[in-house]
C-alpha atoms as a PDB file:
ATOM      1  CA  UNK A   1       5.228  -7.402  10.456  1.00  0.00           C
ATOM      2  CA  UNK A   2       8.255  -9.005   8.686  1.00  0.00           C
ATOM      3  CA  UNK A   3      11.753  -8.290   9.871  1.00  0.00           C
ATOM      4  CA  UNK A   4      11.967  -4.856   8.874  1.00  0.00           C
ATOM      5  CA  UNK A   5      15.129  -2.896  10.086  1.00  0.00           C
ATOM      6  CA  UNK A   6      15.120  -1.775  12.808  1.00  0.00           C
ATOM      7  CA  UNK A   7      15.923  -4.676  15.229  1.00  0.00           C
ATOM      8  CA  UNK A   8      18.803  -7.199  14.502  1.00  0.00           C
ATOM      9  CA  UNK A   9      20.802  -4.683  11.690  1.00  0.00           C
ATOM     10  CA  UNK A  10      24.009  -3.015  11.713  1.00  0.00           C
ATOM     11  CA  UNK A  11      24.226   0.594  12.633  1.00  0.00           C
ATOM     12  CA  UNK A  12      23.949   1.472   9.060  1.00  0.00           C
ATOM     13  CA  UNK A  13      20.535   0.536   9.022  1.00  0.00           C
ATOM     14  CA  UNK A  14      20.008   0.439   5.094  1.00  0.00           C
ATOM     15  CA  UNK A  15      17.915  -1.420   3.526  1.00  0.00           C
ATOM     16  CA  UNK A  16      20.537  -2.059   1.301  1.00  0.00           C
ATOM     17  CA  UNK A  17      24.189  -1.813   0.347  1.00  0.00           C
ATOM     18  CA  UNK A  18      24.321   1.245  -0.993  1.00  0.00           C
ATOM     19  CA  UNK A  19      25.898   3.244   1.837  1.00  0.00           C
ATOM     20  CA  UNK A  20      29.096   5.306   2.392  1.00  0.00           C
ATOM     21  CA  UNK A  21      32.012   3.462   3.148  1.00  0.00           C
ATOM     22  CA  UNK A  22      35.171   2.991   1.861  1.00  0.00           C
ATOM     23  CA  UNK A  23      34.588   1.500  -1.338  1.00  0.00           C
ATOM     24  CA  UNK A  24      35.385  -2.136  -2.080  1.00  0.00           C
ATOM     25  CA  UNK A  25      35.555  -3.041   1.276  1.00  0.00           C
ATOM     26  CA  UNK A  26      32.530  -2.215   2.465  1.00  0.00           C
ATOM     27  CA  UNK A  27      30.627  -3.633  -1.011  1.00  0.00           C
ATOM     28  CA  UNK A  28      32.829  -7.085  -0.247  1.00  0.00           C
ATOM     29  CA  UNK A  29      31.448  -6.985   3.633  1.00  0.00           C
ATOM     30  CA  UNK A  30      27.791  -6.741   2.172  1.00  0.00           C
ATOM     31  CA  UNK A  31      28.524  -9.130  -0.392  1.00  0.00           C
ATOM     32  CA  UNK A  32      29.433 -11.922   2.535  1.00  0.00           C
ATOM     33  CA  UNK A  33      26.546 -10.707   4.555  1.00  0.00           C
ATOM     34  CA  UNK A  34      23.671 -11.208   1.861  1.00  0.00           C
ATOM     35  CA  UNK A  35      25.999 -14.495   0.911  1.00  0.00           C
ATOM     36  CA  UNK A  36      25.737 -16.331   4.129  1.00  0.00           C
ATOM     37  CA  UNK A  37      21.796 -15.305   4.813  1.00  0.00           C
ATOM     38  CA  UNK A  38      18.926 -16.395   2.647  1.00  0.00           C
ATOM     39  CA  UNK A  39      17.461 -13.114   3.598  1.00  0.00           C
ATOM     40  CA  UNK A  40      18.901 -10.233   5.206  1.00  0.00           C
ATOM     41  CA  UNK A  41      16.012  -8.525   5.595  1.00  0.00           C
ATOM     42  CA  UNK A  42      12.263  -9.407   4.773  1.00  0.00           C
ATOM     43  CA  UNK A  43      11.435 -11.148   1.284  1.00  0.00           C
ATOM     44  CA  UNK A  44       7.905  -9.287   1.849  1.00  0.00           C
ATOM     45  CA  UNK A  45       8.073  -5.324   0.251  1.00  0.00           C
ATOM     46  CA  UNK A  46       8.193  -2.677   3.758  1.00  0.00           C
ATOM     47  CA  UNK A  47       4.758  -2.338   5.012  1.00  0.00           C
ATOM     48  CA  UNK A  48       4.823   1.311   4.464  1.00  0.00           C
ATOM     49  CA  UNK A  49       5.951   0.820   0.830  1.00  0.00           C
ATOM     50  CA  UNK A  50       3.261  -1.570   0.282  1.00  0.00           C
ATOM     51  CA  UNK A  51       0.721   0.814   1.953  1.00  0.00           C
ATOM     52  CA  UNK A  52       1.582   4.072  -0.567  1.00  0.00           C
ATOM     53  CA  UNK A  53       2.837   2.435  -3.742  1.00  0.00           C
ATOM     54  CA  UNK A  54       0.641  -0.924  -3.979  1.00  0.00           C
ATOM     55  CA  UNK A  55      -3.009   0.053  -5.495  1.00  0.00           C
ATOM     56  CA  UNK A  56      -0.440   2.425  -8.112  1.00  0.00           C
ATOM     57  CA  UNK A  57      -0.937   2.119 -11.895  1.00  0.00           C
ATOM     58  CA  UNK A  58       2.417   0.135 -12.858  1.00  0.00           C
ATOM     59  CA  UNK A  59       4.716   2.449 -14.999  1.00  0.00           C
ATOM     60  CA  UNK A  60       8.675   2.437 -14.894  1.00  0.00           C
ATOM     61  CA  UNK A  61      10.209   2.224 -11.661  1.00  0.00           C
ATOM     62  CA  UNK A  62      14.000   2.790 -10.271  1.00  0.00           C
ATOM     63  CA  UNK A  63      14.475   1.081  -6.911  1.00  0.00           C
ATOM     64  CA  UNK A  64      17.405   2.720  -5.841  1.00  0.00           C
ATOM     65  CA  UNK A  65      19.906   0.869  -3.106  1.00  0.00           C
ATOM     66  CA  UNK A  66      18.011  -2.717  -3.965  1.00  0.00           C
ATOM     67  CA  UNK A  67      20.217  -5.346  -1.215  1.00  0.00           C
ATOM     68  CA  UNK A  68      18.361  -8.143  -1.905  1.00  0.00           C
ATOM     69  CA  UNK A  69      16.094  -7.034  -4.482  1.00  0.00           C
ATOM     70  CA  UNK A  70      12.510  -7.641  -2.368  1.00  0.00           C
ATOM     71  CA  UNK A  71      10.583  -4.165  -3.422  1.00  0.00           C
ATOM     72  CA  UNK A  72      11.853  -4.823  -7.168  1.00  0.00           C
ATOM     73  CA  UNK A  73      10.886  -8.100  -7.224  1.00  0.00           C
ATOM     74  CA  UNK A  74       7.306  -7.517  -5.492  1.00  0.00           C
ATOM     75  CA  UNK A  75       6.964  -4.140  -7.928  1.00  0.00           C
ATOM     76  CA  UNK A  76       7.684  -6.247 -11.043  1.00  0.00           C
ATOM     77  CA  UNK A  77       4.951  -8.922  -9.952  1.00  0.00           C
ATOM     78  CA  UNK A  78       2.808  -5.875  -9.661  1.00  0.00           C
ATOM     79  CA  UNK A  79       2.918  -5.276 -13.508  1.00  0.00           C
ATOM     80  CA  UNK A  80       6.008  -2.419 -13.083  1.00  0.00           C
ATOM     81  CA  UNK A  81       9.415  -2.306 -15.415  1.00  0.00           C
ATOM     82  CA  UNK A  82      11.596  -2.040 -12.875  1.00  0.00           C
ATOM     83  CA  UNK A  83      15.318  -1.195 -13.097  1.00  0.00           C
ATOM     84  CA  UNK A  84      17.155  -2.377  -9.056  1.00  0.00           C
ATOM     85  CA  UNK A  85      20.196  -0.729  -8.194  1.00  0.00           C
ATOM     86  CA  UNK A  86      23.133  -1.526  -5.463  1.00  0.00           C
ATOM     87  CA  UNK A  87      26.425  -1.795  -5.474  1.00  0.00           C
ATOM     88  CA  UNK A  88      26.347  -5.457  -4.081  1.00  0.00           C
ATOM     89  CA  UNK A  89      26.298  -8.185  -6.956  1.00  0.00           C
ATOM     90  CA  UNK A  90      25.385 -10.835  -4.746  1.00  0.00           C
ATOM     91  CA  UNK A  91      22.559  -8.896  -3.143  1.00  0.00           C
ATOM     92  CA  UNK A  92      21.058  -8.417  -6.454  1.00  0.00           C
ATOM     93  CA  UNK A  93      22.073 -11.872  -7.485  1.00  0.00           C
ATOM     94  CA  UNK A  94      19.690 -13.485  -5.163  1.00  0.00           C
ATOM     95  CA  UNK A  95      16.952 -10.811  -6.181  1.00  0.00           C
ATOM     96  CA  UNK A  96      17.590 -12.182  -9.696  1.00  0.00           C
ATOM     97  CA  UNK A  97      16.918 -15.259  -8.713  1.00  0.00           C
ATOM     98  CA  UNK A  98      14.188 -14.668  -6.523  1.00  0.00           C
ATOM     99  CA  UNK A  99      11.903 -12.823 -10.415  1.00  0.00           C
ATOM    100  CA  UNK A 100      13.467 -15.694 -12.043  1.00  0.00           C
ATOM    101  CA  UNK A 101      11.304 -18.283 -10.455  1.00  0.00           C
ATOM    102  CA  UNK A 102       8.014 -15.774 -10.119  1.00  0.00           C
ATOM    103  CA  UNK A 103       8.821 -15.634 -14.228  1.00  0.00           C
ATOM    104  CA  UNK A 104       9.726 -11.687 -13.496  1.00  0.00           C
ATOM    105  CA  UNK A 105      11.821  -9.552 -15.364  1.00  0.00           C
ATOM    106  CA  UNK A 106      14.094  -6.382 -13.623  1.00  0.00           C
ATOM    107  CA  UNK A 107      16.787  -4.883 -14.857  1.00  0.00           C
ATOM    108  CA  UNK A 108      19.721  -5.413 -12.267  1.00  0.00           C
ATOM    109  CA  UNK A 109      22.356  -3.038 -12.762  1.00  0.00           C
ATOM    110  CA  UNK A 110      25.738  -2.989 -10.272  1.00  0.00           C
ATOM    111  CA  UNK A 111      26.386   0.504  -9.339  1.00  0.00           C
ATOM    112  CA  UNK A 112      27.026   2.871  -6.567  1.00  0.00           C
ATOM    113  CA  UNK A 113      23.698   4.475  -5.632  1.00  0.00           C
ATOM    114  CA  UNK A 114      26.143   7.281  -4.387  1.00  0.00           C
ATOM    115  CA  UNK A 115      27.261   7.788  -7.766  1.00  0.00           C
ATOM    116  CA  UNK A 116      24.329   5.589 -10.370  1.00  0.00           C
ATOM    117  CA  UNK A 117      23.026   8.104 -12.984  1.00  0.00           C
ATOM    118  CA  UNK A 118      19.939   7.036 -15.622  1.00  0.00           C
ATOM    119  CA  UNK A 119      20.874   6.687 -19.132  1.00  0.00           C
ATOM    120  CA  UNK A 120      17.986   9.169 -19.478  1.00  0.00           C
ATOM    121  CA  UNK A 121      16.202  12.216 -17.516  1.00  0.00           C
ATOM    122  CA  UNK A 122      12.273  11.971 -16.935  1.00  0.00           C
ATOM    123  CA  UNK A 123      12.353   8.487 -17.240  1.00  0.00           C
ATOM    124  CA  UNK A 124      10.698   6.927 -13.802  1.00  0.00           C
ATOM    125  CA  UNK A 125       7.105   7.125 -12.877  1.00  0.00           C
ATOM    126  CA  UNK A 126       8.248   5.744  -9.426  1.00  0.00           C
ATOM    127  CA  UNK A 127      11.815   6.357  -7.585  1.00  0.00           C
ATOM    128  CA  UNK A 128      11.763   3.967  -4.572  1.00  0.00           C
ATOM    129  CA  UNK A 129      13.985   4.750  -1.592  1.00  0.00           C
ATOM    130  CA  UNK A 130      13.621   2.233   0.751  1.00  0.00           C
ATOM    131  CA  UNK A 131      16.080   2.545   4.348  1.00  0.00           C
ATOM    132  CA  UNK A 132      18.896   3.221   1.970  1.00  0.00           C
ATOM    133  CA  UNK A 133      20.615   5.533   4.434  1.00  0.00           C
ATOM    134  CA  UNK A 134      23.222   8.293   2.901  1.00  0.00           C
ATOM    135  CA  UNK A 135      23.867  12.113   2.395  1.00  0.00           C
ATOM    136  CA  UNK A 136      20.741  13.980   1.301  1.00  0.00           C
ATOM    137  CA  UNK A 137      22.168  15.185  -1.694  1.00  0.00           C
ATOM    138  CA  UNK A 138      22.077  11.854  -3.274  1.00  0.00           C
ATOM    139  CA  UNK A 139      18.108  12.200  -3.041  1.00  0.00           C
ATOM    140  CA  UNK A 140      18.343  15.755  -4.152  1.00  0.00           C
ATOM    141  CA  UNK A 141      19.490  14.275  -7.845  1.00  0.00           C
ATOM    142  CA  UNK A 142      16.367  12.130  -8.032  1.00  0.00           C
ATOM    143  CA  UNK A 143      13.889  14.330  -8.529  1.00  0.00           C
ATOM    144  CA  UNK A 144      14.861  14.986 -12.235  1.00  0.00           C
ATOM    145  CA  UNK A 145      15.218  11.467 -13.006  1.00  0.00           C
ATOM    146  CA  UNK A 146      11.200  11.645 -12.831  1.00  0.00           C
ATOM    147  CA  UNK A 147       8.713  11.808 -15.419  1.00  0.00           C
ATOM    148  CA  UNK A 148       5.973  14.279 -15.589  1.00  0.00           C
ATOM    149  CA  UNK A 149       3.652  12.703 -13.129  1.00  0.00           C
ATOM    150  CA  UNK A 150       6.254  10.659 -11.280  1.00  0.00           C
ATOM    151  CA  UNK A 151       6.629   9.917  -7.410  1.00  0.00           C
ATOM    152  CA  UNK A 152       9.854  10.329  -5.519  1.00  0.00           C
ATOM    153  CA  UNK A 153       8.963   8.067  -2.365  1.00  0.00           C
ATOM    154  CA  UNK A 154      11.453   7.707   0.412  1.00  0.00           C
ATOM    155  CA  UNK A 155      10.588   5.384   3.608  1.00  0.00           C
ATOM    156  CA  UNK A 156      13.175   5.234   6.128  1.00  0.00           C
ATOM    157  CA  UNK A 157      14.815   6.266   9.975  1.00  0.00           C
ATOM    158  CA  UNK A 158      13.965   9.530  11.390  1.00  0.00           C
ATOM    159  CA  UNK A 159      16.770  11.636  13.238  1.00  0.00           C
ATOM    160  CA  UNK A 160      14.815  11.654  16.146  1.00  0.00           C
ATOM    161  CA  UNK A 161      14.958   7.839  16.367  1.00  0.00           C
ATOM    162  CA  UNK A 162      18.420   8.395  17.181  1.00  0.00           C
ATOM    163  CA  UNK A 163      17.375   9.428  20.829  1.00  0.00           C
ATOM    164  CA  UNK A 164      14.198   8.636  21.140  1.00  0.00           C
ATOM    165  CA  UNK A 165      13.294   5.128  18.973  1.00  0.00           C
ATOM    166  CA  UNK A 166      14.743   2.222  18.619  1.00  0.00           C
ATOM    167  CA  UNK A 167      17.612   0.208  16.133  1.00  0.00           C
ATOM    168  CA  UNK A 168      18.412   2.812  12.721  1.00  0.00           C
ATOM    169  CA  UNK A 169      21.886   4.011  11.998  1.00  0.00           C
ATOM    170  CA  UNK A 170      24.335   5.947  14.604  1.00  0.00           C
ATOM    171  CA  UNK A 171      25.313   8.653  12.543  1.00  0.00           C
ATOM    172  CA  UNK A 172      22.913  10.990  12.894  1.00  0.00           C
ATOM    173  CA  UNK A 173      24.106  12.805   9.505  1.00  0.00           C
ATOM    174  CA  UNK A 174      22.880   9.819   7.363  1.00  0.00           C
ATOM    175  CA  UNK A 175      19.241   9.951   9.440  1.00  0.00           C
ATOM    176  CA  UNK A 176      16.247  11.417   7.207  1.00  0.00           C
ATOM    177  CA  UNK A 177      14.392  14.442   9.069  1.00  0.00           C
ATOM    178  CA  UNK A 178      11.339  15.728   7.339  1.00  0.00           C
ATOM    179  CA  UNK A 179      12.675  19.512   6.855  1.00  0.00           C
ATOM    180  CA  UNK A 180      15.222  17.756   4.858  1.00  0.00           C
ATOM    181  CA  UNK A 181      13.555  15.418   2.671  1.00  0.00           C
ATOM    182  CA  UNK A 182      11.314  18.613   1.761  1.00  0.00           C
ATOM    183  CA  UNK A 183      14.861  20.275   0.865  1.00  0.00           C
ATOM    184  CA  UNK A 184      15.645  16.825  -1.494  1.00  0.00           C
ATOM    185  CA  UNK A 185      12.203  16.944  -2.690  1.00  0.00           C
ATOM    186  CA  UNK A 186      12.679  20.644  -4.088  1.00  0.00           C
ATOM    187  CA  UNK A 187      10.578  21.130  -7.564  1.00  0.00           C
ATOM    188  CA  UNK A 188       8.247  18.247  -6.681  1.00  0.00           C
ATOM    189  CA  UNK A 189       4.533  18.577  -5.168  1.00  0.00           C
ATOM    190  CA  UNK A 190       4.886  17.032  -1.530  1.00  0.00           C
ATOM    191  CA  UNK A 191       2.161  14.772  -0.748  1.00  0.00           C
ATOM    192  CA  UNK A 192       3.340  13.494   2.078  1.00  0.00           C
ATOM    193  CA  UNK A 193       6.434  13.813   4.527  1.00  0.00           C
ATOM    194  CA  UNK A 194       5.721  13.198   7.950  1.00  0.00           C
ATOM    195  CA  UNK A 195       7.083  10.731  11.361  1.00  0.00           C
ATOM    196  CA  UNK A 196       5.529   7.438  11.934  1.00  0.00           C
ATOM    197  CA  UNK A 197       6.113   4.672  14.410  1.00  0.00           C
ATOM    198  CA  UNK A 198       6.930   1.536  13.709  1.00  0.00           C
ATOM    199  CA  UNK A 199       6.515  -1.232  16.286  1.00  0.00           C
ATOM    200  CA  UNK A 200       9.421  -3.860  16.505  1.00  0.00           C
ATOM    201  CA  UNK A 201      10.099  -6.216  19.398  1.00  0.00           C
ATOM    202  CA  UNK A 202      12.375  -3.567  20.958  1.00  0.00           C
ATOM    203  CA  UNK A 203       9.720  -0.922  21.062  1.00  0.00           C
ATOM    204  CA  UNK A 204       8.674   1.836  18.372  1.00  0.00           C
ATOM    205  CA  UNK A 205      11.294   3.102  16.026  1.00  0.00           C
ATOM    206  CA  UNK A 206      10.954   6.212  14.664  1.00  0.00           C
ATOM    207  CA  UNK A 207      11.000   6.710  10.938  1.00  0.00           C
ATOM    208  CA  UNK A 208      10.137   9.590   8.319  1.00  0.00           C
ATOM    209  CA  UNK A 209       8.268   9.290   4.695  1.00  0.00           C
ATOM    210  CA  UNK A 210       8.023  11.191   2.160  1.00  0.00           C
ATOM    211  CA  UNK A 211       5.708  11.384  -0.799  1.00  0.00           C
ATOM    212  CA  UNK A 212       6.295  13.612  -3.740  1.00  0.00           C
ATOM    213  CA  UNK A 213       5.338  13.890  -7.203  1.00  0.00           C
ATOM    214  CA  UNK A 214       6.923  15.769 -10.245  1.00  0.00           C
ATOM    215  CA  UNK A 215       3.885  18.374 -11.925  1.00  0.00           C
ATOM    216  CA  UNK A 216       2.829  17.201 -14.636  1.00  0.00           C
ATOM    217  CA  UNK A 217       2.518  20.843 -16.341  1.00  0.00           C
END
């Protein structure tokens, strides 16, 4: 398994820089953190994310809180039209780079995930949320931002990793628990959303997925 977070993060324990804070500070921290590494995290997608979404028909696809860009760039190569949001520049900058040289094409767009709204409704057949970490009404907007058909999939630390797993954010009020990614996923057909354990070096964290698709009726 790649780095994955979990083990050698902050306490935030996003996958990207798309988490509360107080505003530019916090973006200009991440900016000099994804500045002084050549990866953060893993340039490989998550394992789990590779596991649901990689045998998928390509279609449009938002990945929302991007860092460094790996699950846009790794989507794109996959055949997707991908659109990578964050609110760090230089995050997406070296995703940018990274599709530049695989001859890829994504649509990087600066923005507060907290905040980001698509130009249009119904317009993803995938909405990626990879260990972005943040109040659960920000996933509670994506649903409509699907199209008939579309998945809503959300990978990240369960709130029982907090006591019992490993790595993952502190604050237990930005840690996903199934009951409420079923609340955010309200309107959708769940497919999945369940624990899993994910080995690191420090022992199994703890982290929750969920699965769920817009009806295409």
């Amino acid at each position: 398994m790649s780095s994955e977070p979990g083990h050698g993060h902050d306490h935030r324990g996003s996958d990207s820089a798309g988490g509360p804070g107080h505003g530019d500070d916090r973006q200009a921290r991440w900016d000099e953190r994804y500045a002084a590494h050549d990866h953060v995290w893993s340039a490989e997608p998550n394992a789990e994310v590779e596991r649901i979404v990689g045998d998928w028909p390509p279609g449009r696809a938002l990945d929302l809180g991007a860092g460094e860009g790996r699950h846009a760039v790794w989507l794109a190569g996959k055949g997707w039209r991908v659109t990578a949001v964050d609110f760090s520049a230089v995050g997406l900058a070296k995703g940018e780079k990274e599709a530049v040289s695989r001859g890829l094409s994504v649509d990087w767009v600066v923005a507060d995930a907290r905040s980001w709204q698509p130009a249009s409704v119904s317009a993803y057949d995938l909405v990626l949320v990879s260990y972005l970490h943040l109040p659960e009404n920000v996933l509670a907007r994506t649903p409509g931002w699907l199209a008939p058909g579309g998945a809503l999939v959300v990978v990240g630390h369960g709130l029982r990793n907090l006591t019992e797993g490993v790595g993952g954010p502190s604050d237990p009020t930005l840690l996903h628990s199934v009951e409420g990614l079923r609340d955010a996923a309200q309107g959708l057909d769940i497919e999945r959303c369940e624990e899993f354990l994910r080995p690191t070096p420090e022992g199994d964290a703890i982290d929750v997925v969920l699965v769920a698709r817009r009806p295409r009726g």
